[in-house]
C-alpha atoms as a PDB file:
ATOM      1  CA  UNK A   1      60.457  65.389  45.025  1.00  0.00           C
ATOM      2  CA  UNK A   2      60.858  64.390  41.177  1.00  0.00           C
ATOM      3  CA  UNK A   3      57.451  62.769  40.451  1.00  0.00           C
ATOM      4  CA  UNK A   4      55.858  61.175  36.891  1.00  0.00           C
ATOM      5  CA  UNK A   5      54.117  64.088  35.454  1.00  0.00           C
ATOM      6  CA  UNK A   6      50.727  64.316  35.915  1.00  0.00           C
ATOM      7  CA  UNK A   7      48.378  63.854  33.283  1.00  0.00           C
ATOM      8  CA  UNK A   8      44.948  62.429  31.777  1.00  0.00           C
ATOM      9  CA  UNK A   9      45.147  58.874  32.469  1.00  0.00           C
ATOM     10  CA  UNK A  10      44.624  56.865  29.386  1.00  0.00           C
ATOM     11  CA  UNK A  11      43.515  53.346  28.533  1.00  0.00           C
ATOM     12  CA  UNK A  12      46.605  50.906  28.214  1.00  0.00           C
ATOM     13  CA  UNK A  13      48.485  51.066  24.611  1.00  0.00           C
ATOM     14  CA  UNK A  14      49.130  48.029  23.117  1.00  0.00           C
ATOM     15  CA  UNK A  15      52.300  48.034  21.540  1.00  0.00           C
ATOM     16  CA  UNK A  16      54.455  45.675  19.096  1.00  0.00           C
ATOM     17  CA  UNK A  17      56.910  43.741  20.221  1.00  0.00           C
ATOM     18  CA  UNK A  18      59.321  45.542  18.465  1.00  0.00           C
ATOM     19  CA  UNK A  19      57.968  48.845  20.235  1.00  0.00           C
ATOM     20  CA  UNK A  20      58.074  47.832  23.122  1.00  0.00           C
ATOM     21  CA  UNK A  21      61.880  46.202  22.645  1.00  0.00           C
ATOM     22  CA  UNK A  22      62.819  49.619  21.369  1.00  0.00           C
ATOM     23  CA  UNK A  23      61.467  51.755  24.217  1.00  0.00           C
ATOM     24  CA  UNK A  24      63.521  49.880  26.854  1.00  0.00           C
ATOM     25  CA  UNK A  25      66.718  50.173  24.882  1.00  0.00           C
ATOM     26  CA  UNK A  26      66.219  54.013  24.758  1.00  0.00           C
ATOM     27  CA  UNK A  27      65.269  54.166  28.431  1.00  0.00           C
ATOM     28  CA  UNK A  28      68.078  52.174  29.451  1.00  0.00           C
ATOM     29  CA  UNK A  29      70.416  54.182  27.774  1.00  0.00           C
ATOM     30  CA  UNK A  30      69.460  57.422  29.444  1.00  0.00           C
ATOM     31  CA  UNK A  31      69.457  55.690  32.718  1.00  0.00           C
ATOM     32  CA  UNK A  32      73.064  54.353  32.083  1.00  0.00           C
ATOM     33  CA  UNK A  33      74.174  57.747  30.837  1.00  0.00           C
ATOM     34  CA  UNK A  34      73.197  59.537  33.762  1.00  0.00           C
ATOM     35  CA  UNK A  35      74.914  56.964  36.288  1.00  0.00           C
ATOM     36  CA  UNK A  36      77.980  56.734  34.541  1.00  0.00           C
ATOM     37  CA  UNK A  37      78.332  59.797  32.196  1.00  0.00           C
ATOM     38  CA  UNK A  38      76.642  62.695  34.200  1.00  0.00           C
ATOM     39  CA  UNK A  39      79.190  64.585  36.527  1.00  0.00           C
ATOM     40  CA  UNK A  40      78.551  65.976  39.904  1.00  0.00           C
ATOM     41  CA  UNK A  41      76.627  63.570  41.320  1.00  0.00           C
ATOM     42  CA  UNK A  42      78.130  61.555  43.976  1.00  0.00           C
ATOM     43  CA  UNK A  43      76.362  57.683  44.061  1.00  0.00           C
ATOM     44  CA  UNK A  44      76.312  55.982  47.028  1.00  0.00           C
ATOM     45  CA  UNK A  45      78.021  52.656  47.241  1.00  0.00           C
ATOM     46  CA  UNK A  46      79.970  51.939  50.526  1.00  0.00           C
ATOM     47  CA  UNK A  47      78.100  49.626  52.804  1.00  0.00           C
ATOM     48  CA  UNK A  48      79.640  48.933  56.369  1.00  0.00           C
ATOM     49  CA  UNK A  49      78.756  46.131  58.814  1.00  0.00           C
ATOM     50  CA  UNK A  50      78.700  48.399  61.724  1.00  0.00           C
ATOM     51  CA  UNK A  51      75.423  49.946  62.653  1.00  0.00           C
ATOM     52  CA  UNK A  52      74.975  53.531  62.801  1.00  0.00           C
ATOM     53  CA  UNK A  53      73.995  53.987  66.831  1.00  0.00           C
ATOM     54  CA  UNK A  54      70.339  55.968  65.778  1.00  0.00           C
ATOM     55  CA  UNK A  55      66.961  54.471  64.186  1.00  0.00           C
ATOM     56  CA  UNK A  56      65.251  56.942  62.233  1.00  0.00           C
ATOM     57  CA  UNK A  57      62.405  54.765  61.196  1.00  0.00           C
ATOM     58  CA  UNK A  58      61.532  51.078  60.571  1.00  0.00           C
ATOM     59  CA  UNK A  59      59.208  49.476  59.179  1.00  0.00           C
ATOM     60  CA  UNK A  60      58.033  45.778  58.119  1.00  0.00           C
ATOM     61  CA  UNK A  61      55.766  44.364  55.034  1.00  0.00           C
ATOM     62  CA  UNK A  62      54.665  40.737  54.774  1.00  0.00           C
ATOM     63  CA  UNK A  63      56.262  38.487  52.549  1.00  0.00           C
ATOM     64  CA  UNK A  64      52.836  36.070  51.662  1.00  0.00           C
ATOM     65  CA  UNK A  65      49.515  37.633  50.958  1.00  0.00           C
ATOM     66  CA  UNK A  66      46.360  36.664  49.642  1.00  0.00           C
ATOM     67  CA  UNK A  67      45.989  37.397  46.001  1.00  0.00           C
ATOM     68  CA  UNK A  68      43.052  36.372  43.689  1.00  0.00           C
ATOM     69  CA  UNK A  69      44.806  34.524  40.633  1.00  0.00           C
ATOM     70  CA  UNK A  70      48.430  34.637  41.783  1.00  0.00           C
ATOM     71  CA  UNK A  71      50.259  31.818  41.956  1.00  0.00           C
ATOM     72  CA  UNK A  72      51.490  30.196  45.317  1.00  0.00           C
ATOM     73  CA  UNK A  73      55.387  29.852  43.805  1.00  0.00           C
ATOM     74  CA  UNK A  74      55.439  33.430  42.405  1.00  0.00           C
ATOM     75  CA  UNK A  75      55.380  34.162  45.815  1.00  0.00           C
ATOM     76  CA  UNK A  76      57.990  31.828  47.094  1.00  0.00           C
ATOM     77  CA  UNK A  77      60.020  33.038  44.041  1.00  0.00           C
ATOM     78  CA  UNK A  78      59.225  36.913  45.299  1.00  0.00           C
ATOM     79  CA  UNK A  79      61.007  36.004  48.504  1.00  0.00           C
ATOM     80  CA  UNK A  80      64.314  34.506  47.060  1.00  0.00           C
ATOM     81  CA  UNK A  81      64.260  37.435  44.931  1.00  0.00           C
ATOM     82  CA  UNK A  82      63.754  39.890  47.804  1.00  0.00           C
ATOM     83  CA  UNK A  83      67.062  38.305  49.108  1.00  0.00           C
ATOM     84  CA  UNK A  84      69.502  38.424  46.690  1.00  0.00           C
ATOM     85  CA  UNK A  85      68.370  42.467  46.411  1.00  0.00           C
ATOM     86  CA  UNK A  86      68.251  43.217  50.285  1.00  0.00           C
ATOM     87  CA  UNK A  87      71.741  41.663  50.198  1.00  0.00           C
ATOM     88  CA  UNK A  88      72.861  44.362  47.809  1.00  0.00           C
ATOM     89  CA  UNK A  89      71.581  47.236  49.814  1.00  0.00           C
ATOM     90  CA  UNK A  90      71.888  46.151  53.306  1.00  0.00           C
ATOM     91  CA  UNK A  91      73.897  48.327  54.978  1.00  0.00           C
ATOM     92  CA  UNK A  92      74.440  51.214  52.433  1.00  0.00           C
ATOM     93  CA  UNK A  93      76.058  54.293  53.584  1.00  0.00           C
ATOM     94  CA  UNK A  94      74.171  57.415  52.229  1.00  0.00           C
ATOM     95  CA  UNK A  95      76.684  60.375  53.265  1.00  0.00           C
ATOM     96  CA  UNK A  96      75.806  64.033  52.861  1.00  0.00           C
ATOM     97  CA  UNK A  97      75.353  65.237  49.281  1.00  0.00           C
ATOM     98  CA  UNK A  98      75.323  61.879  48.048  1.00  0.00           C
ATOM     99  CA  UNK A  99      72.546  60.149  46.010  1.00  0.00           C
ATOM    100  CA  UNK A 100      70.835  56.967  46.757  1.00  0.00           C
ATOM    101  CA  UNK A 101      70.266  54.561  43.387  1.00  0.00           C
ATOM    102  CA  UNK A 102      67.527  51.791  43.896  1.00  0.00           C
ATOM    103  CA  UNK A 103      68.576  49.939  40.501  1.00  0.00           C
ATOM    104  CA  UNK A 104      72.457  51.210  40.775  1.00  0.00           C
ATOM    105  CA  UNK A 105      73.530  49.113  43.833  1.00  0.00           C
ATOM    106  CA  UNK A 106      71.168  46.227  43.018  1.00  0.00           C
ATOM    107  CA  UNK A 107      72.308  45.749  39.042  1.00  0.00           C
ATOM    108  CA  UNK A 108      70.025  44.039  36.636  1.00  0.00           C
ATOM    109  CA  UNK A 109      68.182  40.906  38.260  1.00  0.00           C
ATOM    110  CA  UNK A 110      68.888  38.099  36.128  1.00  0.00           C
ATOM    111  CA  UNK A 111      69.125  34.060  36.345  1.00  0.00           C
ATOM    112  CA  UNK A 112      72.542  33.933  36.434  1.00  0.00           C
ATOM    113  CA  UNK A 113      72.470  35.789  39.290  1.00  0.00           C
ATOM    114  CA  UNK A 114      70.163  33.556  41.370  1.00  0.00           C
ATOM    115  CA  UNK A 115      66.849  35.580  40.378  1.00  0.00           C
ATOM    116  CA  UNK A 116      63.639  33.955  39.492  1.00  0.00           C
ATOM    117  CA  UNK A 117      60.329  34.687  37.650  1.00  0.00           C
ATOM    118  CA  UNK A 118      58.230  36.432  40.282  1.00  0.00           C
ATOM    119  CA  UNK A 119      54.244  38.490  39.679  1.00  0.00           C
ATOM    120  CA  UNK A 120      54.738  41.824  37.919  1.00  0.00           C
ATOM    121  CA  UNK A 121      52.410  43.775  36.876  1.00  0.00           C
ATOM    122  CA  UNK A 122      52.732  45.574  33.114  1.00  0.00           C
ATOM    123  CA  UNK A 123      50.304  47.804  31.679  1.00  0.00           C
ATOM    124  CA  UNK A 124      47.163  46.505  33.983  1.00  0.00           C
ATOM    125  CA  UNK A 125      48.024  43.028  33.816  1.00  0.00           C
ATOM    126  CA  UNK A 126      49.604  40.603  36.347  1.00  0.00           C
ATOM    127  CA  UNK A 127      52.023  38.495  34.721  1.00  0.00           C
ATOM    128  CA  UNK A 128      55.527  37.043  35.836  1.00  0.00           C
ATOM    129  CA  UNK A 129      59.128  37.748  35.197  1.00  0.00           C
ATOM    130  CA  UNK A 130      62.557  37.395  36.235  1.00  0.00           C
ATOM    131  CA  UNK A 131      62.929  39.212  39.540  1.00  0.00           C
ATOM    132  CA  UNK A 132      59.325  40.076  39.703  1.00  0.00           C
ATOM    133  CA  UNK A 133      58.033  41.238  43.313  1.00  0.00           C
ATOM    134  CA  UNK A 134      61.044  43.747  43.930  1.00  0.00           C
ATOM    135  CA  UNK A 135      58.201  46.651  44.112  1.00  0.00           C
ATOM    136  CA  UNK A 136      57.556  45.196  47.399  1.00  0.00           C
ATOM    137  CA  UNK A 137      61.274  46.069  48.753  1.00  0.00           C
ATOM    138  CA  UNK A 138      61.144  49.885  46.262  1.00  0.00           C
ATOM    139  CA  UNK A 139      57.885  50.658  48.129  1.00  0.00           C
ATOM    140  CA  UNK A 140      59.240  49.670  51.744  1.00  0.00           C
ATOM    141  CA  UNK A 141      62.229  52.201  51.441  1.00  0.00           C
ATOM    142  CA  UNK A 142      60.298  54.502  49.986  1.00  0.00           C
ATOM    143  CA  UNK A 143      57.599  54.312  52.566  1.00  0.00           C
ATOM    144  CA  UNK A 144      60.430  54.495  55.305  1.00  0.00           C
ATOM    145  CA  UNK A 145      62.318  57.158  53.775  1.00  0.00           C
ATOM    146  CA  UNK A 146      58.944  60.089  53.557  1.00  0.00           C
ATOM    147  CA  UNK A 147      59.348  59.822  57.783  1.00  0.00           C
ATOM    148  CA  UNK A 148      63.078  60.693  57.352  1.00  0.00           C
ATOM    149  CA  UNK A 149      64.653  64.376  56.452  1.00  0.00           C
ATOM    150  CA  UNK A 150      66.079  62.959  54.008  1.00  0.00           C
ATOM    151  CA  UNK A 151      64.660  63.520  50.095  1.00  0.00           C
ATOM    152  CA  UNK A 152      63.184  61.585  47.111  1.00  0.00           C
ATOM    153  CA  UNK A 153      64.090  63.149  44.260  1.00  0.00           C
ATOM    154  CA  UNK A 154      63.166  60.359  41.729  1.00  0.00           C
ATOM    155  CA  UNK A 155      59.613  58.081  42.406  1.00  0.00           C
ATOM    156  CA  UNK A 156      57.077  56.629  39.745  1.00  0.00           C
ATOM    157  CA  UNK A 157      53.880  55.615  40.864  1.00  0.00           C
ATOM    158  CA  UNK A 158      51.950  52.885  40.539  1.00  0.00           C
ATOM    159  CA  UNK A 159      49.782  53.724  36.967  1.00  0.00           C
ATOM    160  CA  UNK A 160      46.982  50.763  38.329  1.00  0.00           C
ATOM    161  CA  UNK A 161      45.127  50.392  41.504  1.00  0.00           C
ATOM    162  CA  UNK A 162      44.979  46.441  41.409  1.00  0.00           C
ATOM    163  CA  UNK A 163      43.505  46.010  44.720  1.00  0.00           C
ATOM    164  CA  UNK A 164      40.448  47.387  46.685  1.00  0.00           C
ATOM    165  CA  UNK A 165      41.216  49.121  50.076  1.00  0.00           C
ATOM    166  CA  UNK A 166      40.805  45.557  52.275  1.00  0.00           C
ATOM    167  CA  UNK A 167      43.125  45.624  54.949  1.00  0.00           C
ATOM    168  CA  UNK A 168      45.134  48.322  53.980  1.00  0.00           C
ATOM    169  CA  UNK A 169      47.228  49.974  56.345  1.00  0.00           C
ATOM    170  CA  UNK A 170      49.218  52.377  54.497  1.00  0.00           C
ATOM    171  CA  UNK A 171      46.951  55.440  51.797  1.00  0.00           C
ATOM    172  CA  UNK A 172      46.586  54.924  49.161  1.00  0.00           C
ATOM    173  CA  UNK A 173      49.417  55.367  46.860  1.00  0.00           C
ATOM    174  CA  UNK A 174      52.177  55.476  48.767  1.00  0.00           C
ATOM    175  CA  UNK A 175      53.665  52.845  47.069  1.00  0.00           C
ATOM    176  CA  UNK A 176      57.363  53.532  44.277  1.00  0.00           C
ATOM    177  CA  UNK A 177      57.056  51.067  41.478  1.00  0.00           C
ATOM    178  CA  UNK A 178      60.222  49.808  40.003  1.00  0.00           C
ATOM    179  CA  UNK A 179      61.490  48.653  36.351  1.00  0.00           C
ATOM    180  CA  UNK A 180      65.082  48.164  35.296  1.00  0.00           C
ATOM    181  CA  UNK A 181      66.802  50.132  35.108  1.00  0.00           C
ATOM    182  CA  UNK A 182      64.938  53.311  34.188  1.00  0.00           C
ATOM    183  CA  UNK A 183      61.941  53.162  36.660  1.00  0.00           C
ATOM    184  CA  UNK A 184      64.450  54.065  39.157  1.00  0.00           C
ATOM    185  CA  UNK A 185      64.050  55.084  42.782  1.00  0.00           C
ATOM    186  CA  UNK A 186      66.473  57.696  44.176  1.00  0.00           C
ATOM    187  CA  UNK A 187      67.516  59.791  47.424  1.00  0.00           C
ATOM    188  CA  UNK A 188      69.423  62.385  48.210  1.00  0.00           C
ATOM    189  CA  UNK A 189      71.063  63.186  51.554  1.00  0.00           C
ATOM    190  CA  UNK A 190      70.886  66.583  51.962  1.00  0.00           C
ATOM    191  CA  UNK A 191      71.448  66.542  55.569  1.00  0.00           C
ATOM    192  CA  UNK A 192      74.587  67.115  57.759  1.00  0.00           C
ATOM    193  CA  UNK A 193      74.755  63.362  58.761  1.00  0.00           C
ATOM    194  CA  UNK A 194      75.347  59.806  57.451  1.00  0.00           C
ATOM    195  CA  UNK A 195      72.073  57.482  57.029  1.00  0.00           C
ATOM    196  CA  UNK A 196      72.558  53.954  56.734  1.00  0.00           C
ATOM    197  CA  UNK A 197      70.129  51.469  55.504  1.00  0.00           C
ATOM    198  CA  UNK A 198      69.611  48.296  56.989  1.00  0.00           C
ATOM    199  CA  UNK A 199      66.897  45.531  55.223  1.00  0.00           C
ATOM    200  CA  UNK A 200      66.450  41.672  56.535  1.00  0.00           C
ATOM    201  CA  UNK A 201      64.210  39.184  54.715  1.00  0.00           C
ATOM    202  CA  UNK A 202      62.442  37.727  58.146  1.00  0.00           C
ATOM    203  CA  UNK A 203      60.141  34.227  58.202  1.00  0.00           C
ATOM    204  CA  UNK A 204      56.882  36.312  57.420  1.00  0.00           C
ATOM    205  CA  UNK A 205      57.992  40.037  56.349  1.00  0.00           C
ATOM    206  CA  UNK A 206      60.469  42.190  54.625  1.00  0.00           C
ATOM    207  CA  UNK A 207      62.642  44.015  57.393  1.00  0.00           C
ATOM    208  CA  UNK A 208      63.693  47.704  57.025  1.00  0.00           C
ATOM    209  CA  UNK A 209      65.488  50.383  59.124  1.00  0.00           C
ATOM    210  CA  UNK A 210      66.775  53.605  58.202  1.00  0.00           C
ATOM    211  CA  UNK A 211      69.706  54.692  60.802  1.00  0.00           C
ATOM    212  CA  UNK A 212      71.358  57.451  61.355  1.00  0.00           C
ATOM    213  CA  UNK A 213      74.095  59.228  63.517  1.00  0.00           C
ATOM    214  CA  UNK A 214      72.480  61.618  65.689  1.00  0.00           C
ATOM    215  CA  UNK A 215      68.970  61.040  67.090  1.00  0.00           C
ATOM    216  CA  UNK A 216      65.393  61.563  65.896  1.00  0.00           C
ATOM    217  CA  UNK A 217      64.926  65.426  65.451  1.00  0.00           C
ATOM    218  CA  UNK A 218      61.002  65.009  64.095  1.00  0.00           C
ATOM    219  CA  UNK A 219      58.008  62.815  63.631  1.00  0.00           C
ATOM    220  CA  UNK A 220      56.447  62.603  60.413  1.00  0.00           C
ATOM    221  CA  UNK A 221      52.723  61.855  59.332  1.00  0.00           C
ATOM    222  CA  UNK A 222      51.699  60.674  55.866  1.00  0.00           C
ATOM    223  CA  UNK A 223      48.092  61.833  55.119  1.00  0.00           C
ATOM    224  CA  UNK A 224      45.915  62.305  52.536  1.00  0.00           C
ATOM    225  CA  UNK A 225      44.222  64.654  50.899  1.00  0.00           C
ATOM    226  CA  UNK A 226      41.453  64.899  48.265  1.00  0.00           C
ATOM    227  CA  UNK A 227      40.517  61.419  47.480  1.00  0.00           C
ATOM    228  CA  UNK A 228      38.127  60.919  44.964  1.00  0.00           C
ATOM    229  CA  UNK A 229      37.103  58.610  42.014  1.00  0.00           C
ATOM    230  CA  UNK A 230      36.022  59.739  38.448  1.00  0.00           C
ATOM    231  CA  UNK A 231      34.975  57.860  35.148  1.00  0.00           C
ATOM    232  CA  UNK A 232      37.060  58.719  32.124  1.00  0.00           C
ATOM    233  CA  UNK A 233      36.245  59.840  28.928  1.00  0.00           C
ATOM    234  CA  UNK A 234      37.115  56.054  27.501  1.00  0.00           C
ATOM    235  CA  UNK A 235      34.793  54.505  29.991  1.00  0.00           C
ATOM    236  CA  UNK A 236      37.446  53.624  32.933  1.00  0.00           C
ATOM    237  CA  UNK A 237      37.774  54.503  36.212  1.00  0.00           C
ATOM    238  CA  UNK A 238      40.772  57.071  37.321  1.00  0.00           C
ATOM    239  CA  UNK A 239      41.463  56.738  40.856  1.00  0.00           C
ATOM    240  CA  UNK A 240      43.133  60.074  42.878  1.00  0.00           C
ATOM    241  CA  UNK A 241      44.528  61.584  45.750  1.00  0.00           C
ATOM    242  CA  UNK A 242      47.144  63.622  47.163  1.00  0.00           C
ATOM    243  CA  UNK A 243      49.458  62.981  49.971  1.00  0.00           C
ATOM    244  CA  UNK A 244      51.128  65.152  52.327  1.00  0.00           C
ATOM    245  CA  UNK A 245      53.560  64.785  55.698  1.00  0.00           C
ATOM    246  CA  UNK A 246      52.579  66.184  58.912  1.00  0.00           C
ATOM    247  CA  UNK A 247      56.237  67.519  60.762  1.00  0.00           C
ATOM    248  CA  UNK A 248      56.076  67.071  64.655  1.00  0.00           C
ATOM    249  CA  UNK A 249      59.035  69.258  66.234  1.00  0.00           C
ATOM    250  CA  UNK A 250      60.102  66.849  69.317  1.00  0.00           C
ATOM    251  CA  UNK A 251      61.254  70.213  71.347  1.00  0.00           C
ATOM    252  CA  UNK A 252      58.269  72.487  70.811  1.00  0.00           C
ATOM    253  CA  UNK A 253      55.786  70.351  69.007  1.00  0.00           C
ATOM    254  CA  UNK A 254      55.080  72.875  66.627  1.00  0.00           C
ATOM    255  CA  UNK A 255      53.561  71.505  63.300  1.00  0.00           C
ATOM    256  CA  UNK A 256      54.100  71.945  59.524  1.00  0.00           C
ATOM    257  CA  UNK A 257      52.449  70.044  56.515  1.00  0.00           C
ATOM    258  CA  UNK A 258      54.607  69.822  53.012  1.00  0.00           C
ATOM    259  CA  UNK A 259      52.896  68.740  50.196  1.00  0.00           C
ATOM    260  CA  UNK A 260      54.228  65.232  48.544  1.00  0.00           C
ATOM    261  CA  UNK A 261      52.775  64.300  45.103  1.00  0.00           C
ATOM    262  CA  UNK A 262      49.462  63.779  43.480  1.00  0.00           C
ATOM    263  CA  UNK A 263      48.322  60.138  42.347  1.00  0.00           C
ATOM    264  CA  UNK A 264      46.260  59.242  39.902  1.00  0.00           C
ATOM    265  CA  UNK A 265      45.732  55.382  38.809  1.00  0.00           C
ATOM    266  CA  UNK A 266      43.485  53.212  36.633  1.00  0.00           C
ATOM    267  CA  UNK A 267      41.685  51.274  38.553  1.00  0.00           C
ATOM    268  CA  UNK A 268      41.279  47.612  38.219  1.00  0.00           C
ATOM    269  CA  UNK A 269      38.450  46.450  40.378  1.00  0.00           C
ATOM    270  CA  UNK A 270      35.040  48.178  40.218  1.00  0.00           C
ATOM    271  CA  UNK A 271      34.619  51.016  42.266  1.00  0.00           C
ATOM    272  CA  UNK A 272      31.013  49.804  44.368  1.00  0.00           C
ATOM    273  CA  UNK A 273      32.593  46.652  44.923  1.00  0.00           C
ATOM    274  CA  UNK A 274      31.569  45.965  48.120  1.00  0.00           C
ATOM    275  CA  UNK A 275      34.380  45.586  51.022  1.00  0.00           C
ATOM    276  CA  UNK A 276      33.025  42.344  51.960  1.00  0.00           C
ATOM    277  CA  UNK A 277      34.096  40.807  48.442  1.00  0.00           C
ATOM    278  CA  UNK A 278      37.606  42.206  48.029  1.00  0.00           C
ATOM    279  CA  UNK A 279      39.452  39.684  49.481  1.00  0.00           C
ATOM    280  CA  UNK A 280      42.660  40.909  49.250  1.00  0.00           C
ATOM    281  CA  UNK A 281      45.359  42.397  50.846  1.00  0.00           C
ATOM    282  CA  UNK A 282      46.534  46.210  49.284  1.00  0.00           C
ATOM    283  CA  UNK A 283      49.134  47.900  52.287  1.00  0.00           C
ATOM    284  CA  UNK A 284      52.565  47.803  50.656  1.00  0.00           C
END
């Protein structure tokens, strides 16, 4: 798995405008060269209608959650937004040796296309864009896909820990953030098999399955490992842990654990916070 690089965290930079304007330009042409300019790597794009006969894993996230400070329609907006994407990767065909692109098969998220100004979060603030809240649908395949043979070969993490651990059901971390088009999330089937993706935006959650042609060979785990907190140099608070998959073998039940990534993430919210006054929802 191709992870950020791991280093000291460091207070957010504030940059100028015309910075900031330049670093996305540079990013974006990188990104573009290496989906249209970089041979031998085969991009999935083919979606069928027709369900592949095997679930591999599902899994659901809901669509309205309490937040401190967020607005009620950048939610609402979150969910149209969720929509138009699913709609784009519903039913993708990821055939062996081919490479799964988040931001390829959903193309820049824009007004024209329907998109609206949902809750992002840049730098350690929460603020609100066009097609903000598409994290939630990156982190759901993500999530889905790390209980799956198949592999991540591209995932940034989350550089803040916005929320304390209320009510969450996932560890910490186990989120893929997402920026177009550089802060990319991408898979590679390196199996003998097609996998198919299937997504549904429900009444109360984001729907996902990924399917498959043959059935369920293992179970996976996600655990952690090594959680701890530690004040910075500059006076913040650097959150870490690292996060590893237990392998079940369905025949024999024999047992392996693979080591994932390591997170580390400013956090937001003071560590003694009591759980009583966090208020929040955190799963992803």
């Amino acid at each position: 798995m191709r992870d950020a690089k791991r280093k000291e965290l460091q207070p957010p930079i504030q940059r100028s405008w015309l910075r900031l304007r330049a670093g996305k330009m540079y990013y974006a042409a990188k990104r573009y060269l290496l989906w249209y300019g970089r041979p031998g790597i085969h991009w999935a794009k083919e979606r069928q209608t027709e369900l592949l006969p095997e679930i591999q894993y599902q899994h659901a996230t809901p669509l309205l959650r309490q937040l401190r400070g967020e607005e009620v329609e950048l939610q609402y907006n979150k969910i149209t937004n969720l929509k138009l994407a699913a709609a784009r990767l519903n039913g993708v065909v990821l055939r062996p040796g081919e490479t799964f692109s988040y931001w390829r098969l959903i193309g820049k998220p824009t007004r024209q296309k329907g998109y609206q100004d949902g809750m992002v979060l840049f730098l350690g603030h929460i603020g609100r864009d066009v097609g903000g809240g598409l994290c939630q649908l990156s982190n759901l395949i993500f999530w889905m896909t790390l209980h799956t043979p198949l592999t991540v070969v591209e995932r940034y993490r989350h550089s803040h820990d916005v929320f304390p651990d209320a009510n969450r059901t996932q560890p910490f971390g186990s989120g893929a953030t997402c920026a177009y088009p550089h802060r990319d999330l991408m898979i590679f089937n390196g199996t003998q098999q097609n996998f198919q993706l299937c997504l549904s935006v429900g009444q109360t959650h984001l729907i996902g399955e990924w399917r498959a042609e043959l059935p369920v060979q293992s179970r996976y785990h996600i655990a952690e490992r090594n959680p701890r907190i530690e004040q910075a140099a500059w006076g913040g608070y650097i959150r870490h842990n690292e996060l590893i998959r237990q392998v079940f073998d369905l025949q024999d039940g024999c047992k392996k654990e693979e080591f994932l990534f390591a997170n580390d993430a400013i956090m937001m919210y003071s560590p003694l916070l009591p759980q009583a006054e966090a208020g929040s929802e955190s799963s992803t």
